[in-house]
N, C-alpha and C. Protein backbone atom coordinates (compact mmCIF):
# COMPACT_ATOMS: atom_id res chain seq x y z
N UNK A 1 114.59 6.38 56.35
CA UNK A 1 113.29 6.27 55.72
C UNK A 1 113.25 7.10 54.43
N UNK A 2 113.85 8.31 54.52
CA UNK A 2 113.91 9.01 53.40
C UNK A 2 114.93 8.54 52.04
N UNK A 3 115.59 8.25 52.48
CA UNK A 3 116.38 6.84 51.42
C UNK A 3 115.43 6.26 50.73
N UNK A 4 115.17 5.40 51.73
CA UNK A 4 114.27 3.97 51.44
C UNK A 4 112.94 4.28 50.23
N UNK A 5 112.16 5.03 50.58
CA UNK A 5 111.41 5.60 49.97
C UNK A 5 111.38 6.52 48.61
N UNK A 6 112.79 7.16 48.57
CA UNK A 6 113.23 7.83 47.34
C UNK A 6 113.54 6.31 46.71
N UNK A 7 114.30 5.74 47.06
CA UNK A 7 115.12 4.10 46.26
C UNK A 7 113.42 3.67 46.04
N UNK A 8 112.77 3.26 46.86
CA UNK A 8 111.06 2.45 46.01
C UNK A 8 110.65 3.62 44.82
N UNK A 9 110.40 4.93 45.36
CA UNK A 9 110.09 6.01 43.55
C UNK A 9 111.24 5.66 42.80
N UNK A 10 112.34 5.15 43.12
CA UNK A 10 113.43 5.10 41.58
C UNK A 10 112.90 3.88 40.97
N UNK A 11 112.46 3.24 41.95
CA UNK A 11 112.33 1.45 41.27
C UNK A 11 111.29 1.44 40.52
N UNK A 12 109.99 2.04 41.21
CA UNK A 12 108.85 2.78 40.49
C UNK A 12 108.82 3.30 38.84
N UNK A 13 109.82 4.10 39.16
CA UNK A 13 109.84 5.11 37.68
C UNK A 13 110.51 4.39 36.65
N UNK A 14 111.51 3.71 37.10
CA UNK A 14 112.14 2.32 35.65
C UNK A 14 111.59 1.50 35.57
N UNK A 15 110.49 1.02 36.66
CA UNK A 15 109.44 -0.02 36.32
C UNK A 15 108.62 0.81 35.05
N UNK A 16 108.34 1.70 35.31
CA UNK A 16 106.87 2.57 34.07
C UNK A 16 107.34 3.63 33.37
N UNK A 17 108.86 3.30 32.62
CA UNK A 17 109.23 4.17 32.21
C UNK A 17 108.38 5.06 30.91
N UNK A 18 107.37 4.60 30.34
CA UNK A 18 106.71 4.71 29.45
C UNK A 18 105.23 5.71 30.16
N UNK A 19 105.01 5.28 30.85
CA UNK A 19 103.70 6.53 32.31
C UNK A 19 104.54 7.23 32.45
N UNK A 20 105.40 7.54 33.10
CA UNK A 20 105.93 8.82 33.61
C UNK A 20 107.40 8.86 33.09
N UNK A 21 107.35 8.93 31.75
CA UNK A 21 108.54 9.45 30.65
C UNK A 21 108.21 11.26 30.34
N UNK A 22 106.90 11.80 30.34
CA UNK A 22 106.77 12.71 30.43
C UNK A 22 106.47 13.74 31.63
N UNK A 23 106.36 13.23 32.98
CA UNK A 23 106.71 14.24 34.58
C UNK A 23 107.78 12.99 35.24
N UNK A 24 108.69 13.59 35.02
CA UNK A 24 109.64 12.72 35.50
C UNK A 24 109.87 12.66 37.25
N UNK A 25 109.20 13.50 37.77
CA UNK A 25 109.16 13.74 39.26
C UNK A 25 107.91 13.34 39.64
N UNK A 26 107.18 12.78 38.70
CA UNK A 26 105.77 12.53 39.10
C UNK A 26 105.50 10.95 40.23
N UNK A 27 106.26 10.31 40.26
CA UNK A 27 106.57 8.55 41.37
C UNK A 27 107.16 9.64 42.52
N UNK A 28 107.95 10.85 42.58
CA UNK A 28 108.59 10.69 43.90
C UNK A 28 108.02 11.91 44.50
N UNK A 29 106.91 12.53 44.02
CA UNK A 29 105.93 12.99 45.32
C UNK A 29 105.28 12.62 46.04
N UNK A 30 105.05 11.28 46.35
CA UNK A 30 104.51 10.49 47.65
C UNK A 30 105.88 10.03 48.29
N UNK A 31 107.01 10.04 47.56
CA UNK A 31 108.10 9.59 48.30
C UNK A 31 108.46 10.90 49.05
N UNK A 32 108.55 12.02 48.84
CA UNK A 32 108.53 13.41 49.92
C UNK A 32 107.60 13.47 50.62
N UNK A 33 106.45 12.83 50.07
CA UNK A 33 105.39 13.28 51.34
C UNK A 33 105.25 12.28 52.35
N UNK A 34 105.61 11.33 52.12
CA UNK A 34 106.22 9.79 52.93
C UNK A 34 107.37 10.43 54.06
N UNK A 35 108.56 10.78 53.58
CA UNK A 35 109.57 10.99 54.14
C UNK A 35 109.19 11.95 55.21
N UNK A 36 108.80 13.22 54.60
CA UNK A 36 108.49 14.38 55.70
C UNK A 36 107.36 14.11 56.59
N UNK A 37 105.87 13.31 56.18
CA UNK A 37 105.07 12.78 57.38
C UNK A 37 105.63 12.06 58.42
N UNK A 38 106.39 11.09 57.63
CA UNK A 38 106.79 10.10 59.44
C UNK A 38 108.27 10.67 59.59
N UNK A 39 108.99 11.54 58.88
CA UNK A 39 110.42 12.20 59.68
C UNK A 39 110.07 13.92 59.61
N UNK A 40 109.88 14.68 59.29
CA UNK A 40 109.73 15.65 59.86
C UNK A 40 110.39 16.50 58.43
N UNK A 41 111.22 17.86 58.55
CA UNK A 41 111.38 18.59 57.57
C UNK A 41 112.77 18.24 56.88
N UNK A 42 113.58 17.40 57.74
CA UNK A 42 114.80 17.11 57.51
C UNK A 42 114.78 15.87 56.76
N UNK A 43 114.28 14.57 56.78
CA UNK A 43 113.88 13.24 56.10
C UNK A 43 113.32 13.94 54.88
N UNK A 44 112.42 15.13 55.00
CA UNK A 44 111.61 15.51 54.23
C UNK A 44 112.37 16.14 52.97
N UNK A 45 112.98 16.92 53.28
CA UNK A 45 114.42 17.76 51.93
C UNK A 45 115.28 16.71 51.76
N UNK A 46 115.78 15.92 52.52
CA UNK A 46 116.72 15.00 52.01
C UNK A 46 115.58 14.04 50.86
N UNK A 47 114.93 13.82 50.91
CA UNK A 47 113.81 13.24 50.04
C UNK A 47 113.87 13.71 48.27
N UNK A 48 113.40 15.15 48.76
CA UNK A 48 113.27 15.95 47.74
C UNK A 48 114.74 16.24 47.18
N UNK A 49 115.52 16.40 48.01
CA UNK A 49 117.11 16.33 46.94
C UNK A 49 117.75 15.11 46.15
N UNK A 50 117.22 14.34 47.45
CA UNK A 50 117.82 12.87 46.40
C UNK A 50 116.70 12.26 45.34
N UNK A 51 115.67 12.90 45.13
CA UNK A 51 114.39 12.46 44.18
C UNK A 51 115.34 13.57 43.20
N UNK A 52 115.35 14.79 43.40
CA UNK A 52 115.60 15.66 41.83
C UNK A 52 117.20 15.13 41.28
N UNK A 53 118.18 14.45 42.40
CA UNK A 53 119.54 13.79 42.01
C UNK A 53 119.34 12.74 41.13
N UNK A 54 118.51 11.82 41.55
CA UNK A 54 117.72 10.76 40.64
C UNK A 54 117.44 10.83 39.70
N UNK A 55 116.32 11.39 39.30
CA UNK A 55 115.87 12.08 38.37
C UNK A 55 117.28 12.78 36.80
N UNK A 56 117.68 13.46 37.84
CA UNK A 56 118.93 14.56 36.94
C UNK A 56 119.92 12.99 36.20
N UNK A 57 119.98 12.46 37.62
CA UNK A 57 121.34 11.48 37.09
C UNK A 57 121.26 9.73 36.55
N UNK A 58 119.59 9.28 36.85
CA UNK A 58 119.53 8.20 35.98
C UNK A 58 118.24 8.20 35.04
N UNK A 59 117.31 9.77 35.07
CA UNK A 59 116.81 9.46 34.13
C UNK A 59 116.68 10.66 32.96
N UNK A 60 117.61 11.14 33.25
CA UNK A 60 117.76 12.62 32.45
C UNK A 60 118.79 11.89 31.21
N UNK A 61 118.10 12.17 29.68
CA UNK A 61 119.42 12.14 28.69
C UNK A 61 120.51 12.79 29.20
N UNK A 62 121.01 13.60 29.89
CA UNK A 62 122.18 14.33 29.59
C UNK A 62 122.44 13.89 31.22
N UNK A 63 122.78 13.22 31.73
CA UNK A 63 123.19 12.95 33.47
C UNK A 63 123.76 14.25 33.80
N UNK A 64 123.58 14.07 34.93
CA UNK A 64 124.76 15.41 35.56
C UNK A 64 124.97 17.06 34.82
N UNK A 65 123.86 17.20 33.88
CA UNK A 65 123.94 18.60 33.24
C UNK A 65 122.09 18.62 33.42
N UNK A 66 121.81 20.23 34.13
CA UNK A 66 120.54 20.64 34.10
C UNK A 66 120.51 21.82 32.89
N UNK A 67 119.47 21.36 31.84
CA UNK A 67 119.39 22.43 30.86
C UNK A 67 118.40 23.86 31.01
N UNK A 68 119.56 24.34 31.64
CA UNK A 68 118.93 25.80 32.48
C UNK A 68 118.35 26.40 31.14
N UNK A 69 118.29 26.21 29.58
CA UNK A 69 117.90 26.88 28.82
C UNK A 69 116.35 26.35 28.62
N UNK A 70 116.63 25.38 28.75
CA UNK A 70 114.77 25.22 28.76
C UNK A 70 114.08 25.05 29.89
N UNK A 71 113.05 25.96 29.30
CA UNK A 71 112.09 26.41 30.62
C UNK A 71 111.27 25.37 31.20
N UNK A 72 110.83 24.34 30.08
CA UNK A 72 110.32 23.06 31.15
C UNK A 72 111.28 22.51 31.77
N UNK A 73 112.44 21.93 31.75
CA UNK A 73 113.31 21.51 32.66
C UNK A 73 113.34 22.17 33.54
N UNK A 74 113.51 23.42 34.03
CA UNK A 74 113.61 24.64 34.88
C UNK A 74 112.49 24.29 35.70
N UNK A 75 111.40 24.42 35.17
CA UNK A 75 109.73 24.73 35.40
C UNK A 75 109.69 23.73 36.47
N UNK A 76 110.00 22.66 35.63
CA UNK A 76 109.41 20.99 36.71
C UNK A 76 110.21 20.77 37.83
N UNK A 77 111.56 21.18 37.70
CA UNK A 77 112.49 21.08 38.83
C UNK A 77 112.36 22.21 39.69
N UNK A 78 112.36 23.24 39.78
CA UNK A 78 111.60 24.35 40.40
C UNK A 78 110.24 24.29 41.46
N UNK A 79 109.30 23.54 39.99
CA UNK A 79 108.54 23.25 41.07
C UNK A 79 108.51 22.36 41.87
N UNK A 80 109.06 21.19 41.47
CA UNK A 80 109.24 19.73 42.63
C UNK A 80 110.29 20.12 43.42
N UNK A 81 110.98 21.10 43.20
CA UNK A 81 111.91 21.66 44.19
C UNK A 81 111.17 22.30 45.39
N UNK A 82 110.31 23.29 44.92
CA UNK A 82 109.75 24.39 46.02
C UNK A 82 108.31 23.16 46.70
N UNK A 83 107.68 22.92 46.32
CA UNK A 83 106.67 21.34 46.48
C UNK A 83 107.40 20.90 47.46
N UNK A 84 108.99 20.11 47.47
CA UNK A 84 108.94 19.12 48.37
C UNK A 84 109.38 19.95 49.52
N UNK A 85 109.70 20.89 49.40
CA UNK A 85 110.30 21.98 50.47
C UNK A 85 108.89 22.55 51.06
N UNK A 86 108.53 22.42 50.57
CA UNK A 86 106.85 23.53 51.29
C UNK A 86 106.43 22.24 52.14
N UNK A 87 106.40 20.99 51.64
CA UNK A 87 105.63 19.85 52.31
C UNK A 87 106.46 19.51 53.83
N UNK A 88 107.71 19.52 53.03
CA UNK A 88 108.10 19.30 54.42
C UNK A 88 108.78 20.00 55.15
N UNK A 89 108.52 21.49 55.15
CA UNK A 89 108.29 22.50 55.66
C UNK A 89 106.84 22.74 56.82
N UNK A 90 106.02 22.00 56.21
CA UNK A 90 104.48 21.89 56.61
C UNK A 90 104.93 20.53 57.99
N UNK A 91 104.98 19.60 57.27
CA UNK A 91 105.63 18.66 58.08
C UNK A 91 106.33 18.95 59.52
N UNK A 92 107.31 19.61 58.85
CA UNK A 92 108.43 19.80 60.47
C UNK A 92 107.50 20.52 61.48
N UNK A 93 106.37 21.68 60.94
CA UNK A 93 105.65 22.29 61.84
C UNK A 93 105.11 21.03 62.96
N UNK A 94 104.14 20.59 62.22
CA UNK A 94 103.15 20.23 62.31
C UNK A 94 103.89 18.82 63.53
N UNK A 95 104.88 18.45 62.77
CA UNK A 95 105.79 17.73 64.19
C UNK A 95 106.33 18.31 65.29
N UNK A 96 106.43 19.30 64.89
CA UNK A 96 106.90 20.62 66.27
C UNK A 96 106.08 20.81 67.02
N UNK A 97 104.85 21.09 66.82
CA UNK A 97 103.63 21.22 67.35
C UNK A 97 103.03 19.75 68.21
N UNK A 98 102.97 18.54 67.22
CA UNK A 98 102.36 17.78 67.89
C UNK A 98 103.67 17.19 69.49
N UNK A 99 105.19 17.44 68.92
CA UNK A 99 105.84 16.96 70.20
C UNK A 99 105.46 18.01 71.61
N UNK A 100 105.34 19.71 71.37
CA UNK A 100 104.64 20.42 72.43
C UNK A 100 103.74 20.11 72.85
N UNK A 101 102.80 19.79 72.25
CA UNK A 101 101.52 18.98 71.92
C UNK A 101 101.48 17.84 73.47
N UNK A 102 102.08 17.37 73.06
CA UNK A 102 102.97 15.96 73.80
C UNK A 102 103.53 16.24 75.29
N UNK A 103 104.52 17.23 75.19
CA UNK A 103 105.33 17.60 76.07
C UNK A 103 104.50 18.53 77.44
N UNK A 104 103.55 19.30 76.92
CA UNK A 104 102.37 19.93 77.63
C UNK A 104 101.75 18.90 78.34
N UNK A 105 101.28 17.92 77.43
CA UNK A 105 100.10 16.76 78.31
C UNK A 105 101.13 16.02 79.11
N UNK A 106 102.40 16.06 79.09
CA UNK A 106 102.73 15.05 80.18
C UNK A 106 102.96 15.68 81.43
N UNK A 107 103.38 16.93 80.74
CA UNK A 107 103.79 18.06 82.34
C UNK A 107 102.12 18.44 83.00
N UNK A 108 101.09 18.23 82.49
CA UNK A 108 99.70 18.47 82.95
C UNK A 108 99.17 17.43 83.71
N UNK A 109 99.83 16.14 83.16
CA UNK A 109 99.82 14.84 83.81
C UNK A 109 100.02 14.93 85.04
N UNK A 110 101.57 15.55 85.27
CA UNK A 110 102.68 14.99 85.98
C UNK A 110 101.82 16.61 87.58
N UNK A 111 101.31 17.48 87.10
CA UNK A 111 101.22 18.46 87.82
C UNK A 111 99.75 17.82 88.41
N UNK A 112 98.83 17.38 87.38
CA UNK A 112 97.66 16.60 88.41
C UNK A 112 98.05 15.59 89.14
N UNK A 113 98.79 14.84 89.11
CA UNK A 113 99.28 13.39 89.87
C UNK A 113 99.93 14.04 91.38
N UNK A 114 101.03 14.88 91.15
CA UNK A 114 101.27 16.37 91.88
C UNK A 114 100.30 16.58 93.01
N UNK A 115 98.91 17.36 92.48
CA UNK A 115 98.23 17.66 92.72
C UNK A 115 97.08 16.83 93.83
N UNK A 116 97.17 15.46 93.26
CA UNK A 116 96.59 14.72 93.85
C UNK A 116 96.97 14.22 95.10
N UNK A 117 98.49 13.98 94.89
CA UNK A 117 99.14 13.64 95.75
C UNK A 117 98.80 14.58 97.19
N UNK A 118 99.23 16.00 97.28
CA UNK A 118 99.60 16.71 98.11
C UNK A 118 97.84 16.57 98.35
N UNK A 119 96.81 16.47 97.79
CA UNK A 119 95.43 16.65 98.26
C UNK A 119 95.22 15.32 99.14
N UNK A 120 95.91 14.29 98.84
CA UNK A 120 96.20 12.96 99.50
C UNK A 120 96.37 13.06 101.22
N UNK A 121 97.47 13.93 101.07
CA UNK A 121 98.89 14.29 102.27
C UNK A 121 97.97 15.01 102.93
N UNK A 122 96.93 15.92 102.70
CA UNK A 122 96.38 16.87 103.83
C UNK A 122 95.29 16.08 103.83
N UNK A 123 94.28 15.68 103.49
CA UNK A 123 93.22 14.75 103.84
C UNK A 123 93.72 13.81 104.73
N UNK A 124 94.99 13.12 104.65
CA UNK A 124 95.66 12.37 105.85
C UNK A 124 95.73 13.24 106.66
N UNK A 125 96.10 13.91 106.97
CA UNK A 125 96.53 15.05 107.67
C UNK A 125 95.16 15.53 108.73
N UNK A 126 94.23 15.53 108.03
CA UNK A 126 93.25 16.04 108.77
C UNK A 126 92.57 14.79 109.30
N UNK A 127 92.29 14.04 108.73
CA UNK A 127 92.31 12.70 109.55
C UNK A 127 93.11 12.38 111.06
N UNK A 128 94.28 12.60 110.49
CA UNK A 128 94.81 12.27 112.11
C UNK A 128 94.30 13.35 112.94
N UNK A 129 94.18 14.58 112.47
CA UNK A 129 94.44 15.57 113.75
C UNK A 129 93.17 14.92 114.16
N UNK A 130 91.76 14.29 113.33
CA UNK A 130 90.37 14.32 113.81
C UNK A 130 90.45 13.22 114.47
N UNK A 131 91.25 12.51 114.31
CA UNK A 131 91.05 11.32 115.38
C UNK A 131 91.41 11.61 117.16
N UNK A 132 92.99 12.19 117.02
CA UNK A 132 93.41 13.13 117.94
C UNK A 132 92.67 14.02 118.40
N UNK A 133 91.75 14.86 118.16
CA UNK A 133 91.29 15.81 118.43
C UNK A 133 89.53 14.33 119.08
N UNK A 134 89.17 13.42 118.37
CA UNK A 134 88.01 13.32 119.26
C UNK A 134 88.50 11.66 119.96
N UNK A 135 89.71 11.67 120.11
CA UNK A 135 90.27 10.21 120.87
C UNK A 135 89.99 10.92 122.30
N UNK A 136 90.20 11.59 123.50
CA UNK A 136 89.87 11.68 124.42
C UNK A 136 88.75 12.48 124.54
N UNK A 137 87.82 11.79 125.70
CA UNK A 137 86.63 11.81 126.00
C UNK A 137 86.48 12.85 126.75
N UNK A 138 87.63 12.83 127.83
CA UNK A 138 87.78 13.97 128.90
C UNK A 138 88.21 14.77 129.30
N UNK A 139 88.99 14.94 128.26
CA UNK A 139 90.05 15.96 127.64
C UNK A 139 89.46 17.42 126.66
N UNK A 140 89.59 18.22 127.11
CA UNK A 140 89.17 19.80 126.49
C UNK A 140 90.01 19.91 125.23
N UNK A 141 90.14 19.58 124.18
CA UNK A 141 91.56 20.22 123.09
C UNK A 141 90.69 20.63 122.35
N UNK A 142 91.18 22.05 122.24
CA UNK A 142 91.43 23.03 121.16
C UNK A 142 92.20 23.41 120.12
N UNK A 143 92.07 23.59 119.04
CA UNK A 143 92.91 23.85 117.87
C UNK A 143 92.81 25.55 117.79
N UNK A 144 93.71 26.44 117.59
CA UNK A 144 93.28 27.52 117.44
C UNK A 144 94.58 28.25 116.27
N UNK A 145 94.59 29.50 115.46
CA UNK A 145 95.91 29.79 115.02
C UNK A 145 96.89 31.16 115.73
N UNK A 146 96.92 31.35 114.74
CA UNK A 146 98.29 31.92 115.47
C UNK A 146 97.19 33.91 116.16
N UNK A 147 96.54 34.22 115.82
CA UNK A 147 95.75 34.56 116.23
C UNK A 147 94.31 34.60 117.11
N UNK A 148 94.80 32.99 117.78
CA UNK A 148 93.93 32.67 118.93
C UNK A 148 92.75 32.85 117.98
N UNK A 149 92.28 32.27 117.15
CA UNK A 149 90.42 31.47 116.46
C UNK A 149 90.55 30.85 116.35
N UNK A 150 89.83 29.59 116.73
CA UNK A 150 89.17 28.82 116.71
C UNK A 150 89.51 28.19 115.50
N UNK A 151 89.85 26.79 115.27
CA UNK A 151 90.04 26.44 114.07
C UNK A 151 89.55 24.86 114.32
N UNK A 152 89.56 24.21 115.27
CA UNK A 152 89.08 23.21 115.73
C UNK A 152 88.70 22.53 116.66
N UNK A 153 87.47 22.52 117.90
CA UNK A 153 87.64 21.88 119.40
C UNK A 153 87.36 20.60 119.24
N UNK A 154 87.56 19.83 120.27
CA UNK A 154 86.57 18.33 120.28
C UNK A 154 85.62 18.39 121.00
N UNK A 155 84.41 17.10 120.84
CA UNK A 155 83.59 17.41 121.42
C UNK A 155 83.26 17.48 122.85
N UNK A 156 84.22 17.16 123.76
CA UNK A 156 84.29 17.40 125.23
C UNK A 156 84.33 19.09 125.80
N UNK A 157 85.33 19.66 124.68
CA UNK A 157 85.32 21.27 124.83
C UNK A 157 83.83 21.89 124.15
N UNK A 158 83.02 21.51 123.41
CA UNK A 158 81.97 21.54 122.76
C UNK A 158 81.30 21.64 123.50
N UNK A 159 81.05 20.63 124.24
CA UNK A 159 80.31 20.35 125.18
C UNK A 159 80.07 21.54 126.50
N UNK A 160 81.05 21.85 126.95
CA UNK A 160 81.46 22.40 128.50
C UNK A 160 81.17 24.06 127.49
């Protein structure tokens, strides 16, 4: 994607070479901010390197030489340098976050479903014993624990 998107700002900028003959990085800041929204910080710098390669090598008079002596050359590459790095810097967070984001709600999912389940298993659970416990009529049963209380009679022991 980060390709793709630097290649549409190149096609961009030789389409209007006459608009943006003077910010020559000015077509491929939606192509970094493209790249790093739907890929993260890595789509995102590869963006921004192959936009200032572009730039340097098909629309710079001098290809392949940066004129470190002048300060606008410096200036603009500098800043579309530190720009596409901050964005998709911002980016990778913000994807880091939303996959935890993600990864939280499914384990919250997965612990209520969990949850439900085992609340399932003892509501069965107490069901049978209550059927058991009031299926004989003439029968005394007691439920009690391990400290002899009372934890459940039927109603024949109720009764008596």
């Amino acid at each position: 994607m980060a390709v793709a998107v630097t290649a549409a700002a190149t096609l961009l900028r030789w389409a209007l070479p006459g608009v943006l003959a003077g910010t020559p990085y000015l077509a491929f800041y939606p192509a970094v901010v493209a790249a790093a929204a739907f890929g993260g910080l890595g789509p995102g710098l590869l963006a921004t390197v192959g936009a200032a390669l572009c730039v340097d090598l098909l629309f710079d008079p001098s290809p392949g030489w940066i004129d470190l002596g002048d300060p606008v050359v410096v200036g603009r590459l500098t800043i579309f340098l530190l720009g596409g790095t901050g964005v998709s810097v911002v980016a990778g967070v913000k994807r880091a976050l939303q996959t935890r984001e993600r990864r939280q709600a499914e384990a919250l999912s997965r612990t209520a479903a969990q949850l439900d389940q085992a609340r399932r298993a003892v509501e069965r659970e107490r069901d049978i014993l209550q059927s058991v416990m009031d299926g004989p009529k003439n029968s005394h049963l007691v439920y009690l624990d391990r400290e002899f209380n009372f934890i459940r009679v039927n109603e024949a022991y109720a009764r008596t």
